[in-house]
PDB file of N, CA and C in Angstrom:
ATOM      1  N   UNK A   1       0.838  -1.177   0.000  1.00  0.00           N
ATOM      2  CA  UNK A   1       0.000   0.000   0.000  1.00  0.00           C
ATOM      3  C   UNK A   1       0.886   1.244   0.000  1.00  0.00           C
ATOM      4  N   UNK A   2       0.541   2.305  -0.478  1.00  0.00           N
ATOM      5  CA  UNK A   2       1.337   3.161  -1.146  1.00  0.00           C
ATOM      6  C   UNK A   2       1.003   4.443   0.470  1.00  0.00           C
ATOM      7  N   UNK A   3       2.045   5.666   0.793  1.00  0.00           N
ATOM      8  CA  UNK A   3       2.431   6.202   1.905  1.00  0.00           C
ATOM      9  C   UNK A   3       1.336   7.370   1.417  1.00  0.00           C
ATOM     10  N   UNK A   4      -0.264   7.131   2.022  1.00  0.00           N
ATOM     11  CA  UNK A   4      -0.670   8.420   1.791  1.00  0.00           C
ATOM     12  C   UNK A   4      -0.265   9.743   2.942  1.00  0.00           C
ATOM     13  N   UNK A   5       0.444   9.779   3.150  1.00  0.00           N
ATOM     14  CA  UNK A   5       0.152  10.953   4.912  1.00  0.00           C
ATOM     15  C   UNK A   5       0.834  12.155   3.891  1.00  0.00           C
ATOM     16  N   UNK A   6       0.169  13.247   4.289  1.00  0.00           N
ATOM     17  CA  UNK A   6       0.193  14.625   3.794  1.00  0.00           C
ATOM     18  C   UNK A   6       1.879  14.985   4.312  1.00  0.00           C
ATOM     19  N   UNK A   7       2.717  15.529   3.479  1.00  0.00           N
ATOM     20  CA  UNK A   7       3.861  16.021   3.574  1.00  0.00           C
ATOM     21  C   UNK A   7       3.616  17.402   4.420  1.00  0.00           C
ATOM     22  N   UNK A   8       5.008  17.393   5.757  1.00  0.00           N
ATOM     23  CA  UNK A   8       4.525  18.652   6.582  1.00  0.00           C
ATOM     24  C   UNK A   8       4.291  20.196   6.373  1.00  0.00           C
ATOM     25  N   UNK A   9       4.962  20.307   4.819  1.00  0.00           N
ATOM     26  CA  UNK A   9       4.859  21.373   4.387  1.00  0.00           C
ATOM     27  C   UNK A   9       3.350  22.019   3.936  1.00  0.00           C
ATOM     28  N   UNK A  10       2.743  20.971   3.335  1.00  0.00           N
ATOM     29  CA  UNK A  10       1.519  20.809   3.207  1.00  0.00           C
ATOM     30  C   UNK A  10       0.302  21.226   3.814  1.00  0.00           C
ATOM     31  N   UNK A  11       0.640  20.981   5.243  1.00  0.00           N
ATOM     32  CA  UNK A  11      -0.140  21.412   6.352  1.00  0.00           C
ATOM     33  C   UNK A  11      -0.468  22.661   7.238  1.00  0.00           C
ATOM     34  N   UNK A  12      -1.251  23.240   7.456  1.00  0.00           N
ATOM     35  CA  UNK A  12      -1.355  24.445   8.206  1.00  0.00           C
ATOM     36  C   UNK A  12      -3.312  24.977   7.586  1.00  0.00           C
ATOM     37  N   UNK A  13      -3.235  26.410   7.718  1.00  0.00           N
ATOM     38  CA  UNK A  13      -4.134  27.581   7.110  1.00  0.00           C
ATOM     39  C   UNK A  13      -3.712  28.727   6.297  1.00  0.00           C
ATOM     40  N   UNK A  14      -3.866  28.470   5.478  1.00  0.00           N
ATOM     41  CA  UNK A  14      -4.091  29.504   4.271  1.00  0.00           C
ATOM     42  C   UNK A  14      -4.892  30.142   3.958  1.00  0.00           C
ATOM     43  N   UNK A  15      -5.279  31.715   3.469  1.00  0.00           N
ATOM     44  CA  UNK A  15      -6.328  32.803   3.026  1.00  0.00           C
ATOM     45  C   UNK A  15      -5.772  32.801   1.382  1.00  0.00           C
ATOM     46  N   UNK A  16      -6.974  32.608   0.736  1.00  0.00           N
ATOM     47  CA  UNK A  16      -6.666  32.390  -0.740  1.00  0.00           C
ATOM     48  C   UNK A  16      -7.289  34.125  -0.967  1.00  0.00           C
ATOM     49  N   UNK A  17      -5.915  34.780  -1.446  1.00  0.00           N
ATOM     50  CA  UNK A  17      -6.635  36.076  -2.463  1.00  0.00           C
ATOM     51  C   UNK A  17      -7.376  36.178  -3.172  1.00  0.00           C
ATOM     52  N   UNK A  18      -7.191  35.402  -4.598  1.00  0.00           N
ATOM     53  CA  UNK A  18      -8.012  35.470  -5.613  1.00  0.00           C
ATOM     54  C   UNK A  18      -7.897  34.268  -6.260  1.00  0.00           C
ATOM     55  N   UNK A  19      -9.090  34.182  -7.501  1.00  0.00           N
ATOM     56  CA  UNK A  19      -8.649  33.061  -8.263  1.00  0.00           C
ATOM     57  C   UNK A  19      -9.516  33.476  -9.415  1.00  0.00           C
ATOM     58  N   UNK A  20      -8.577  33.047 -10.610  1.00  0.00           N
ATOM     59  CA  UNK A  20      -9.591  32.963 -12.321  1.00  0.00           C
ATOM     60  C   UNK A  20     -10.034  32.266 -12.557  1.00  0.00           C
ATOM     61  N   UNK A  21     -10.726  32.001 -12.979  1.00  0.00           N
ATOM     62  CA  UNK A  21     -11.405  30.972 -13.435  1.00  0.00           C
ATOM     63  C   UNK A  21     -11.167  30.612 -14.938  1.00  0.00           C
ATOM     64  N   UNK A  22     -11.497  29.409 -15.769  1.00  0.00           N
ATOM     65  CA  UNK A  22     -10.874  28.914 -16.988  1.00  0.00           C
ATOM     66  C   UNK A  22     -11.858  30.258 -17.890  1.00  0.00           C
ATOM     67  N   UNK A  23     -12.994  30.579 -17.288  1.00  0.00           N
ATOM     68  CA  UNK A  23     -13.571  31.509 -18.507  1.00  0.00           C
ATOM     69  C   UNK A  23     -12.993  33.176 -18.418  1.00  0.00           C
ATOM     70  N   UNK A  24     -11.618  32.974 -17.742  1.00  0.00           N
ATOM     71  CA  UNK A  24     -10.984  34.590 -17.628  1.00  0.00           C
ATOM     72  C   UNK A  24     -12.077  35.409 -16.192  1.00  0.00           C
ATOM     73  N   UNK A  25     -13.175  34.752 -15.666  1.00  0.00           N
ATOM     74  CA  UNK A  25     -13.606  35.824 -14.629  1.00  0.00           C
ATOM     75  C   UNK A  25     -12.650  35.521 -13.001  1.00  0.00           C
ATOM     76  N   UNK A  26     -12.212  36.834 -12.575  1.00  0.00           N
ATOM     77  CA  UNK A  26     -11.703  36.638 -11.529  1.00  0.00           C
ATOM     78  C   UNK A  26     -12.292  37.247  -9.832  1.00  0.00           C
ATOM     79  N   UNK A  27     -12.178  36.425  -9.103  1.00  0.00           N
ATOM     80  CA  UNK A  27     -12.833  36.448  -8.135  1.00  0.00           C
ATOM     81  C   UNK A  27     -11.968  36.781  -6.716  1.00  0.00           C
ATOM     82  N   UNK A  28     -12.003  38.656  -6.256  1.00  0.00           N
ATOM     83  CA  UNK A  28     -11.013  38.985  -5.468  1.00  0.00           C
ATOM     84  C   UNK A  28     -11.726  39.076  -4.255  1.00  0.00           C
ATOM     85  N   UNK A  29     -12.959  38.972  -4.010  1.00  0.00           N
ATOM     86  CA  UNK A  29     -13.873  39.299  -2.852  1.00  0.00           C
ATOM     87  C   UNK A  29     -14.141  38.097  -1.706  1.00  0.00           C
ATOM     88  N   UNK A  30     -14.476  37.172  -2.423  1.00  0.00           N
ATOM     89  CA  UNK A  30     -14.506  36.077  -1.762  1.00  0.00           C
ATOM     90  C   UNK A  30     -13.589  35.792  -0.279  1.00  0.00           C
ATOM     91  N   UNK A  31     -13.996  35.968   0.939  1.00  0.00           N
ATOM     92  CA  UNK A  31     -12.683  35.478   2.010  1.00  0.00           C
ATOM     93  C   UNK A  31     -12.993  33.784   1.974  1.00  0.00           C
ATOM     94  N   UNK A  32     -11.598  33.286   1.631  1.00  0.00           N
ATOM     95  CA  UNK A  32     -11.241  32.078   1.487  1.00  0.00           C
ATOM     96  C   UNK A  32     -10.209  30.955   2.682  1.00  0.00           C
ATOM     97  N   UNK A  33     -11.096  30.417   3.615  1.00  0.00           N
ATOM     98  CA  UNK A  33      -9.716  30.087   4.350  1.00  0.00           C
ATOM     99  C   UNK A  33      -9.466  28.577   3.817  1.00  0.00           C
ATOM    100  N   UNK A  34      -8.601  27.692   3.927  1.00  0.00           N
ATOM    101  CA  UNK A  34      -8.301  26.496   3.535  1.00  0.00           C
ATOM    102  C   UNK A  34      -7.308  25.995   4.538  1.00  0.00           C
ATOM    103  N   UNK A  35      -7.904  24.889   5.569  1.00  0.00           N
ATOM    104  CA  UNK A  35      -7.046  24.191   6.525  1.00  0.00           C
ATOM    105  C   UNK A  35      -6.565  23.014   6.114  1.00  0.00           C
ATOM    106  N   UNK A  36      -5.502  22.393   6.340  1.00  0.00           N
ATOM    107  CA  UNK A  36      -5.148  21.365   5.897  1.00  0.00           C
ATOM    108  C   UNK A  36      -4.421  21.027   7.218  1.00  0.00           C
ATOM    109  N   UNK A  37      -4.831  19.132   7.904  1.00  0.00           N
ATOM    110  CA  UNK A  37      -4.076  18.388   8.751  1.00  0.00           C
ATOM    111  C   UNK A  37      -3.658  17.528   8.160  1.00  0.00           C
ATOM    112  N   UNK A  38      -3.210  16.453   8.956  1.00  0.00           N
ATOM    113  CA  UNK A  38      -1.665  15.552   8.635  1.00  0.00           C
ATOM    114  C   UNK A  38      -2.760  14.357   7.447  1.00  0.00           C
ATOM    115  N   UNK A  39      -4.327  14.285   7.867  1.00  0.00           N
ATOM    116  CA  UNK A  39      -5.378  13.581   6.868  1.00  0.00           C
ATOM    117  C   UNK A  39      -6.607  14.045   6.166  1.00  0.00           C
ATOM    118  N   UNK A  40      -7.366  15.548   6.885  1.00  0.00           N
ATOM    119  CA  UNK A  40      -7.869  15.914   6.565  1.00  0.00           C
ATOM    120  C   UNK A  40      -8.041  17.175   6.108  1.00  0.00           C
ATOM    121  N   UNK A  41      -9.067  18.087   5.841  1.00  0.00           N
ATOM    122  CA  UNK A  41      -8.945  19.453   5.158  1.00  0.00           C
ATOM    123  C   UNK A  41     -10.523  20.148   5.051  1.00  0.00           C
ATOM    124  N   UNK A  42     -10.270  21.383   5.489  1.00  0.00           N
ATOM    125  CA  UNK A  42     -12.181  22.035   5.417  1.00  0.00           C
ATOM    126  C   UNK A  42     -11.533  23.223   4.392  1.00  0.00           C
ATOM    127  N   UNK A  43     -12.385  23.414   3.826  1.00  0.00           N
ATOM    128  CA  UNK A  43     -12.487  25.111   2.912  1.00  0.00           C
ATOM    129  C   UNK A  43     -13.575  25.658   3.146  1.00  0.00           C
ATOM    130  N   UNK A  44     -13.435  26.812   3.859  1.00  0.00           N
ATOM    131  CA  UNK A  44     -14.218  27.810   4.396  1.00  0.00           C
ATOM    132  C   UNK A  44     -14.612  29.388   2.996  1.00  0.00           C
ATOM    133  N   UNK A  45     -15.813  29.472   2.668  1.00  0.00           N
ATOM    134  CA  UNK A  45     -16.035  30.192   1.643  1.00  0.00           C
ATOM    135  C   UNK A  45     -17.084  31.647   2.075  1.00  0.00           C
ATOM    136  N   UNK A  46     -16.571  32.737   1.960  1.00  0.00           N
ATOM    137  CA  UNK A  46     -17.617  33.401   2.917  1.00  0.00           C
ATOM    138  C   UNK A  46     -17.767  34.756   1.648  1.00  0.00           C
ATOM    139  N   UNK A  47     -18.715  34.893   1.032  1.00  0.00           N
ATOM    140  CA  UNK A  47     -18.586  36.331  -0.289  1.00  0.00           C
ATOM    141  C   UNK A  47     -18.664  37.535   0.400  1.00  0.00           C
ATOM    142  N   UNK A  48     -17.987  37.768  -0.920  1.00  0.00           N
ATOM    143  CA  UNK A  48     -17.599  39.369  -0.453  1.00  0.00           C
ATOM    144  C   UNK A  48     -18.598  40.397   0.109  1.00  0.00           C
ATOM    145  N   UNK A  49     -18.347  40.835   1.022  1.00  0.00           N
ATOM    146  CA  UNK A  49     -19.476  42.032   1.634  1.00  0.00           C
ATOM    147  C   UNK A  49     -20.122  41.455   2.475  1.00  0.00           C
ATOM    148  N   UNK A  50     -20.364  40.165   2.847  1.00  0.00           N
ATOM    149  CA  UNK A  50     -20.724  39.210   3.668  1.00  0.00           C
ATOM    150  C   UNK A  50     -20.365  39.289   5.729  1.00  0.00           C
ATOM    151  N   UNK A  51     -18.441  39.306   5.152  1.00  0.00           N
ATOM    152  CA  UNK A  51     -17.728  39.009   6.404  1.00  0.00           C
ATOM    153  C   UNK A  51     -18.110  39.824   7.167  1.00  0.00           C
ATOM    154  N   UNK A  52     -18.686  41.555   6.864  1.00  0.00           N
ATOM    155  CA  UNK A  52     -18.155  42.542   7.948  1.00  0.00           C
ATOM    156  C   UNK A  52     -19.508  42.322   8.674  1.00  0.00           C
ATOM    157  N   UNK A  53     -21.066  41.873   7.693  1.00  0.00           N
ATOM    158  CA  UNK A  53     -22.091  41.686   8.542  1.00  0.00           C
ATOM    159  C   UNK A  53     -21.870  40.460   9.149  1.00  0.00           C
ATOM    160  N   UNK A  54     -21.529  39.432   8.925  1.00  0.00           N
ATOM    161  CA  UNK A  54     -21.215  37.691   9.895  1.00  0.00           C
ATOM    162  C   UNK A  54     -20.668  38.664  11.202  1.00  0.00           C
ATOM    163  N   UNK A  55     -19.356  39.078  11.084  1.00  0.00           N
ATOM    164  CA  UNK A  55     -18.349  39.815  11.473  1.00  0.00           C
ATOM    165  C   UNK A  55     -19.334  40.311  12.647  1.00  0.00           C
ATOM    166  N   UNK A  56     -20.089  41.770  12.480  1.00  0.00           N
ATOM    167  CA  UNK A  56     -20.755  42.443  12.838  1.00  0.00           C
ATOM    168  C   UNK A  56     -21.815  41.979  13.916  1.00  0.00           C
ATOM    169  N   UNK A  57     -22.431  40.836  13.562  1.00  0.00           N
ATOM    170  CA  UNK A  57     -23.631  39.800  14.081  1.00  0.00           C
ATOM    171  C   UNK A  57     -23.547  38.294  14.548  1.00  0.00           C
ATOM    172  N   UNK A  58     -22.165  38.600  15.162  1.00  0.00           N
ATOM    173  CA  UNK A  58     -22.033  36.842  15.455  1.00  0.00           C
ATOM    174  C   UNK A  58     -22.308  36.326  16.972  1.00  0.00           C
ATOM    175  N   UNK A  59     -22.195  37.138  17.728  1.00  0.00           N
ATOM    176  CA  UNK A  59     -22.511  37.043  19.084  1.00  0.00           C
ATOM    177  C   UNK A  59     -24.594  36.726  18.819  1.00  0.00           C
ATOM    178  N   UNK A  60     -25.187  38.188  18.126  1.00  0.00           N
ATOM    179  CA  UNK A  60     -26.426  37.515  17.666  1.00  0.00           C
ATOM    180  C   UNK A  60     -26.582  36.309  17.217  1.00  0.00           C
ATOM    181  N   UNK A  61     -26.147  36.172  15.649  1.00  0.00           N
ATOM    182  CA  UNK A  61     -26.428  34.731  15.459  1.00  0.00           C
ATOM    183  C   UNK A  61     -26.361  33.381  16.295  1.00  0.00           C
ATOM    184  N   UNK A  62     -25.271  33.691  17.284  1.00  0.00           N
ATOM    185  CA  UNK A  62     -25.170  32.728  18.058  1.00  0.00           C
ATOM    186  C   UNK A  62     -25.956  32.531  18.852  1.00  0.00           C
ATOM    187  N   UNK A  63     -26.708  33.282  19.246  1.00  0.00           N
ATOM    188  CA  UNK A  63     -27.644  33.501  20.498  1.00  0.00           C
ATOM    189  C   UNK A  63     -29.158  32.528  19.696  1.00  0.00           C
ATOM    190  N   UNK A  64     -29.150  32.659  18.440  1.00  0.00           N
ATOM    191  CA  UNK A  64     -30.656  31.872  17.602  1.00  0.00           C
ATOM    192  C   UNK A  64     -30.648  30.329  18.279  1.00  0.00           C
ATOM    193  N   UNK A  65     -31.532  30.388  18.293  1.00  0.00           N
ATOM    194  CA  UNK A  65     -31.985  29.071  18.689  1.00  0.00           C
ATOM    195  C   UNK A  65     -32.279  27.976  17.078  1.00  0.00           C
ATOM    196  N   UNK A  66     -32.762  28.617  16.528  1.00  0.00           N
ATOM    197  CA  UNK A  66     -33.083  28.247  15.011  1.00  0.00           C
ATOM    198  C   UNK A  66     -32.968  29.183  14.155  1.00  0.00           C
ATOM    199  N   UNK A  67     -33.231  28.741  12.599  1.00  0.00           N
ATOM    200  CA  UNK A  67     -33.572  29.510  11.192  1.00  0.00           C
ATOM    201  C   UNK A  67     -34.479  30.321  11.580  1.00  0.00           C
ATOM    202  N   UNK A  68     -35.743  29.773  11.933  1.00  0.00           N
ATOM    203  CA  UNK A  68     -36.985  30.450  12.398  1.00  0.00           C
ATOM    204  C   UNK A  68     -36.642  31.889  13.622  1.00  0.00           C
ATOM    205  N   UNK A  69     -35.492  32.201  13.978  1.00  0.00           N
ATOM    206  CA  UNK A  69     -35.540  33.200  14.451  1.00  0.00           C
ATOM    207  C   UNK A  69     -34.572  34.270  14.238  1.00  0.00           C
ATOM    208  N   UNK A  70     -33.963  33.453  12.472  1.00  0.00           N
ATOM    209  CA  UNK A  70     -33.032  34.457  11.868  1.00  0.00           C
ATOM    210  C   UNK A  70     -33.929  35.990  11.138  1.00  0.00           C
ATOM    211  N   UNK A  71     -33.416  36.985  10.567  1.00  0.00           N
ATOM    212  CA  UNK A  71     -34.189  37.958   9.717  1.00  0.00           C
ATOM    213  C   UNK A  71     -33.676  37.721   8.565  1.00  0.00           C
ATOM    214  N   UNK A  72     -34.115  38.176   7.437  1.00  0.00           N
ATOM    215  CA  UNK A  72     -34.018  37.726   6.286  1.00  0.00           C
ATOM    216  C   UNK A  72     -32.930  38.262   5.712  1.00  0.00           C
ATOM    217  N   UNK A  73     -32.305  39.483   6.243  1.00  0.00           N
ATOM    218  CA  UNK A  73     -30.966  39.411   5.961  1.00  0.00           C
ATOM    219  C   UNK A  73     -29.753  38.306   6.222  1.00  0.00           C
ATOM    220  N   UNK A  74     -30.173  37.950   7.639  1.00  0.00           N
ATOM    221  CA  UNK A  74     -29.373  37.130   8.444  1.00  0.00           C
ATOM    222  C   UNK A  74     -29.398  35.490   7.739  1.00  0.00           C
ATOM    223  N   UNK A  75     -30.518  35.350   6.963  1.00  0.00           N
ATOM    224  CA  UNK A  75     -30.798  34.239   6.458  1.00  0.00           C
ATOM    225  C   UNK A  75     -29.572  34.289   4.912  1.00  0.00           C
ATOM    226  N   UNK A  76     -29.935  35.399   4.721  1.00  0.00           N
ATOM    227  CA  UNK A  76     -29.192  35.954   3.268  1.00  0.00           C
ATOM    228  C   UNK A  76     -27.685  35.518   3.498  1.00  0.00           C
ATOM    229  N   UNK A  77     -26.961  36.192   4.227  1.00  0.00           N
ATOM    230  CA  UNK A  77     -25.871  36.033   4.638  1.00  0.00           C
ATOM    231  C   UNK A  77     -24.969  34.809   5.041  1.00  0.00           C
ATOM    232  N   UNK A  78     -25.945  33.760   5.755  1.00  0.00           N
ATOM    233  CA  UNK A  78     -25.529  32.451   5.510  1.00  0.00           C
ATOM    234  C   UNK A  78     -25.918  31.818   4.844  1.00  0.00           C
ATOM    235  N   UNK A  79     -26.989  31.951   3.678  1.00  0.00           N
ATOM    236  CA  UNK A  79     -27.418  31.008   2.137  1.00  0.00           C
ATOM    237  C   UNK A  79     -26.209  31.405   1.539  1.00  0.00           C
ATOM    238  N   UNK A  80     -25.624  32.258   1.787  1.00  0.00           N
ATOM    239  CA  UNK A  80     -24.353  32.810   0.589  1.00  0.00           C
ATOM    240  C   UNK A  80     -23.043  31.936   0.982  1.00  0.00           C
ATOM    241  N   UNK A  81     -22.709  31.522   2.400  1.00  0.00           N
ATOM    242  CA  UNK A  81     -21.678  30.741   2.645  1.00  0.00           C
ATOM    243  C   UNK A  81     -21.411  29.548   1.873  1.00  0.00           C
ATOM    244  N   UNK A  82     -20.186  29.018   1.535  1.00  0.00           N
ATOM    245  CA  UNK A  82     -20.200  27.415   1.322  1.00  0.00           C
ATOM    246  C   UNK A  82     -18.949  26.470   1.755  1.00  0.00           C
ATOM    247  N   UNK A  83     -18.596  25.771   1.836  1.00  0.00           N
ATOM    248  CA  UNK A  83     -17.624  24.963   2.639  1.00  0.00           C
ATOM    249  C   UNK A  83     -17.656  23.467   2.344  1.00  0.00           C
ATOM    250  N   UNK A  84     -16.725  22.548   2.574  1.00  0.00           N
ATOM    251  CA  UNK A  84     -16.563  21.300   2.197  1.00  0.00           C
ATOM    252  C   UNK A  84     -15.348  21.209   3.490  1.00  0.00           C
ATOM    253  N   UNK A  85     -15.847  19.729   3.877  1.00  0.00           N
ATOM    254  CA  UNK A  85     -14.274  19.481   4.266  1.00  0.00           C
ATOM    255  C   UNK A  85     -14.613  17.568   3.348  1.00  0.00           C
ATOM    256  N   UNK A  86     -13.275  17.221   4.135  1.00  0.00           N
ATOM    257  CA  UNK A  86     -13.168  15.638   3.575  1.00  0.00           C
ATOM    258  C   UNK A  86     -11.582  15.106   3.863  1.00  0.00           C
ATOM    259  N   UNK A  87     -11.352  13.845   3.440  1.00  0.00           N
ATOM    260  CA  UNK A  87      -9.878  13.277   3.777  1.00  0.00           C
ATOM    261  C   UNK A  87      -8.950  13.782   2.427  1.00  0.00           C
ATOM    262  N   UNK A  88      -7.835  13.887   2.989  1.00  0.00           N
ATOM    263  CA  UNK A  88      -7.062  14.444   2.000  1.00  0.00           C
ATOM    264  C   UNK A  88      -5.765  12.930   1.475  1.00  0.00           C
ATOM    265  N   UNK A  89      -5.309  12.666   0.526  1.00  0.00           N
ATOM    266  CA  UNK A  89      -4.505  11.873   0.572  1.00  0.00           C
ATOM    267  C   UNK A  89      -3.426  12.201  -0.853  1.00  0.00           C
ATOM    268  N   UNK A  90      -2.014  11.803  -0.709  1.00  0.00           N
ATOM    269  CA  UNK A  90      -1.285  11.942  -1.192  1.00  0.00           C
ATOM    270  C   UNK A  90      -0.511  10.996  -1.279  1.00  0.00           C
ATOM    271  N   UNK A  91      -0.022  10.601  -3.008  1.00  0.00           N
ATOM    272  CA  UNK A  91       0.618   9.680  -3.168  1.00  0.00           C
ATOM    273  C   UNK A  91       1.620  10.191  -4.719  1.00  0.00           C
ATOM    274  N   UNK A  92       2.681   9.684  -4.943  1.00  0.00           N
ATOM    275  CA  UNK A  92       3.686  10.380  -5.385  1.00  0.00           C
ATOM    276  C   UNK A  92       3.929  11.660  -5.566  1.00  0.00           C
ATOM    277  N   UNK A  93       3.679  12.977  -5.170  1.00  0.00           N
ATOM    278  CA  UNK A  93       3.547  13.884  -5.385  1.00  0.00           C
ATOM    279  C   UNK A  93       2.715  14.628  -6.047  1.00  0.00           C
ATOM    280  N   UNK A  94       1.345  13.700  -5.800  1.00  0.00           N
ATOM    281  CA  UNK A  94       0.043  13.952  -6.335  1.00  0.00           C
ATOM    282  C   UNK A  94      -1.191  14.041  -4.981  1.00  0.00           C
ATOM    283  N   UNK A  95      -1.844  15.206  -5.225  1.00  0.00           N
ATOM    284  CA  UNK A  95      -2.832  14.968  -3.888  1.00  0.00           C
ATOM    285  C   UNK A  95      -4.234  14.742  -4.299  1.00  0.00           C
ATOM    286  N   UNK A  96      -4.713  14.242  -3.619  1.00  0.00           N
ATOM    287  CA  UNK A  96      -6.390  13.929  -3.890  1.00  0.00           C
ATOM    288  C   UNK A  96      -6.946  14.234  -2.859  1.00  0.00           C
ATOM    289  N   UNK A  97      -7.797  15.430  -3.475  1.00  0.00           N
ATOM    290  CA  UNK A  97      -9.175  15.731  -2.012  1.00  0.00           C
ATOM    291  C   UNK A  97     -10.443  15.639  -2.121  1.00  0.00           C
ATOM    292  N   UNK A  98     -10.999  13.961  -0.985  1.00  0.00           N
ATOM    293  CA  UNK A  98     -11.737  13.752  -1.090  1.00  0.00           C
ATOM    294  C   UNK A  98     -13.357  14.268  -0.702  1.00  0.00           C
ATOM    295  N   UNK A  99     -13.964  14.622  -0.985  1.00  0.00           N
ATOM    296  CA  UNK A  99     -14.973  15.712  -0.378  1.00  0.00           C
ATOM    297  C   UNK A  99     -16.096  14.553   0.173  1.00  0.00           C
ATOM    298  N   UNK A 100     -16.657  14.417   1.722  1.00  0.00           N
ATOM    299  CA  UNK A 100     -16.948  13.760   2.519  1.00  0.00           C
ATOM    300  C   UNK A 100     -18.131  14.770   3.009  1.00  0.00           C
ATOM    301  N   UNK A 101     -18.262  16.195   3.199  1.00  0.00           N
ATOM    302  CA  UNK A 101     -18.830  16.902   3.828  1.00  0.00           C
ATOM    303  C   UNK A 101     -19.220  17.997   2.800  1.00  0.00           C
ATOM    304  N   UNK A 102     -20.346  18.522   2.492  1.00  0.00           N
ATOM    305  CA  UNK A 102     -20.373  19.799   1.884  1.00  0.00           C
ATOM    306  C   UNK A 102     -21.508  20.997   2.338  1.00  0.00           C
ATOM    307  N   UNK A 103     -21.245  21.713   2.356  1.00  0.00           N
ATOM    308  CA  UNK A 103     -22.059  22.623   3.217  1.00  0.00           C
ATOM    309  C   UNK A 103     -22.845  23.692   2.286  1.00  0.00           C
ATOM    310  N   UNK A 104     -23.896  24.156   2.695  1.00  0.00           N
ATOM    311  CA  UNK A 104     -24.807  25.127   1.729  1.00  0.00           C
ATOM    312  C   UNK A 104     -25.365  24.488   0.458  1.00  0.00           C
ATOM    313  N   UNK A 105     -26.228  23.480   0.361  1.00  0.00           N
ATOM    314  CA  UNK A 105     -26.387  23.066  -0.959  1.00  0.00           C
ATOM    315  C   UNK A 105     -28.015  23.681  -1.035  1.00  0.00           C
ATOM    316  N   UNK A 106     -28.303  24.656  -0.018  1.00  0.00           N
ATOM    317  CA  UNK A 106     -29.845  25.385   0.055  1.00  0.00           C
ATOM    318  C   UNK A 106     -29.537  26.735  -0.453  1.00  0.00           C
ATOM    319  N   UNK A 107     -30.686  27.172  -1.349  1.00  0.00           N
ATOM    320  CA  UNK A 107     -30.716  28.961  -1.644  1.00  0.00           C
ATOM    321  C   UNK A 107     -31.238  29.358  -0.862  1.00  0.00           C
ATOM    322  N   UNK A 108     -31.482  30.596  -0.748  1.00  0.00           N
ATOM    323  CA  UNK A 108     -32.022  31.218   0.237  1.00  0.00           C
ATOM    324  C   UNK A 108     -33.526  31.230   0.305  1.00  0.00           C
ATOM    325  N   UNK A 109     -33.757  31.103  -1.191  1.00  0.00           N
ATOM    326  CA  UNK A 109     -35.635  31.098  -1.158  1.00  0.00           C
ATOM    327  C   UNK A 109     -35.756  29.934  -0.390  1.00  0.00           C
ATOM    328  N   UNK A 110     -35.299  28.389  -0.106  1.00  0.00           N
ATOM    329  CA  UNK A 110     -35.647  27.387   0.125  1.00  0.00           C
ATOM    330  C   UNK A 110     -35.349  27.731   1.799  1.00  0.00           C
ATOM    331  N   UNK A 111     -34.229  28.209   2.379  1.00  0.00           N
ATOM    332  CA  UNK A 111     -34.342  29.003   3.536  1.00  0.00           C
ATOM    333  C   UNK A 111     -35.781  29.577   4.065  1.00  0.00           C
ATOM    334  N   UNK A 112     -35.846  30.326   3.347  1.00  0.00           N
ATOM    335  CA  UNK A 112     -36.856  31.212   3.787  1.00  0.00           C
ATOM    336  C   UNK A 112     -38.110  30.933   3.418  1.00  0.00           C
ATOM    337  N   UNK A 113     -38.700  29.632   2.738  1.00  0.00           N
ATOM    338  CA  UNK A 113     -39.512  28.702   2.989  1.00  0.00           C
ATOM    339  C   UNK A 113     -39.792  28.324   4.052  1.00  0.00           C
ATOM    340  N   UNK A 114     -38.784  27.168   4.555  1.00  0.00           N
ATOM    341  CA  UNK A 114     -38.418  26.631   5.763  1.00  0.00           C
ATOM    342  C   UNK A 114     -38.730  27.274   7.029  1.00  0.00           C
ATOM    343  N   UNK A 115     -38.383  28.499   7.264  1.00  0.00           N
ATOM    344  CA  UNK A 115     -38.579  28.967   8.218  1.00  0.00           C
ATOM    345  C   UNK A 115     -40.123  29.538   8.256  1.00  0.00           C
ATOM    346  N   UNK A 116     -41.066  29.406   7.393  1.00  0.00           N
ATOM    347  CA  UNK A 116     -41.889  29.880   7.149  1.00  0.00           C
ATOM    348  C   UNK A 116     -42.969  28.975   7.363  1.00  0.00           C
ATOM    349  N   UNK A 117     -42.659  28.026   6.775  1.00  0.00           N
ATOM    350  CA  UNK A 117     -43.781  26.574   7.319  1.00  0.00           C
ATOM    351  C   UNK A 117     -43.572  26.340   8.650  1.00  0.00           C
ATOM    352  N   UNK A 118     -42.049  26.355   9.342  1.00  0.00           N
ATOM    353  CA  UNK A 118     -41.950  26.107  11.059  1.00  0.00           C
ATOM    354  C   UNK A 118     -42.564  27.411  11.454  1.00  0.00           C
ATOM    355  N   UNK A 119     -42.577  28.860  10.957  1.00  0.00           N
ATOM    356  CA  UNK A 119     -43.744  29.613  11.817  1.00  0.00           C
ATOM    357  C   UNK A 119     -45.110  29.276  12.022  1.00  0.00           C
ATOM    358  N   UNK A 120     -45.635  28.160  10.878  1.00  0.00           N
ATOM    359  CA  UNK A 120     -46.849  28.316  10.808  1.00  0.00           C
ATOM    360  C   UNK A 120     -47.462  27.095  11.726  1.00  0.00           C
ATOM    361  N   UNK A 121     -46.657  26.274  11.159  1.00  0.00           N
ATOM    362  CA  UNK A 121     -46.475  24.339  12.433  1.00  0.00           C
ATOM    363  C   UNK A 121     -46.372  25.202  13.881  1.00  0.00           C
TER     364      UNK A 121
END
């Protein structure tokens, strides 16, 4: 069996600046963090103009008990997040990341559905 364990250089947190994309659009807003351990790895995705209200409202948010007692900004703001983690593995100087976890696969209308039928239940 071949030595998957992540090389130590490999490992830590990183803030990704920017990135192009193959159709030339580039994306500088986005705060990007990317953790990497000795097997696994999360990418944290938060859009631009986003952070300073999260930022701004996190002691609130924390305090919710549920969706149902977010405001529809507040709902806005985390439909916009997205994230993955999963196992990471490496073998000849090739890495593979496996995605195990993915986060935000709801829009916000489907949000704000949700919270709308639990007002009414």
């Amino acid at each position: 069996m071949a030595d998957s364990r992540i090389p130590h250089w490999l490992t830590g947190v990183w803030q990704r600046l920017s990135i192009e994309t193959a159709d030339g659009q580039k994306d500088t807003t986005t705060q990007v963090v990317y953790i990497q351990t000795p097997s696994c790895y999360a990418d944290i995705r938060i859009p631009g103009g986003d952070e300073d209200f999260l930022f701004q409202n996190r002691l609130t948010l924390c305090n919710k008990a549920s969706f149902t007692e977010l405001s529809e900004p507040e709902i806005a703001a985390l439909a916009r997040q997205q994230g993955f983690a999963g196992v990471t593995e490496f073998n000849q100087s090739v890495c593979c990341w496996h995605r195990y976890m993915i986060t935000n696969r709801f829009q916000q209308s489907e949000i704000l559905a949700y919270c709308t039928e639990r007002e009414i239940s």
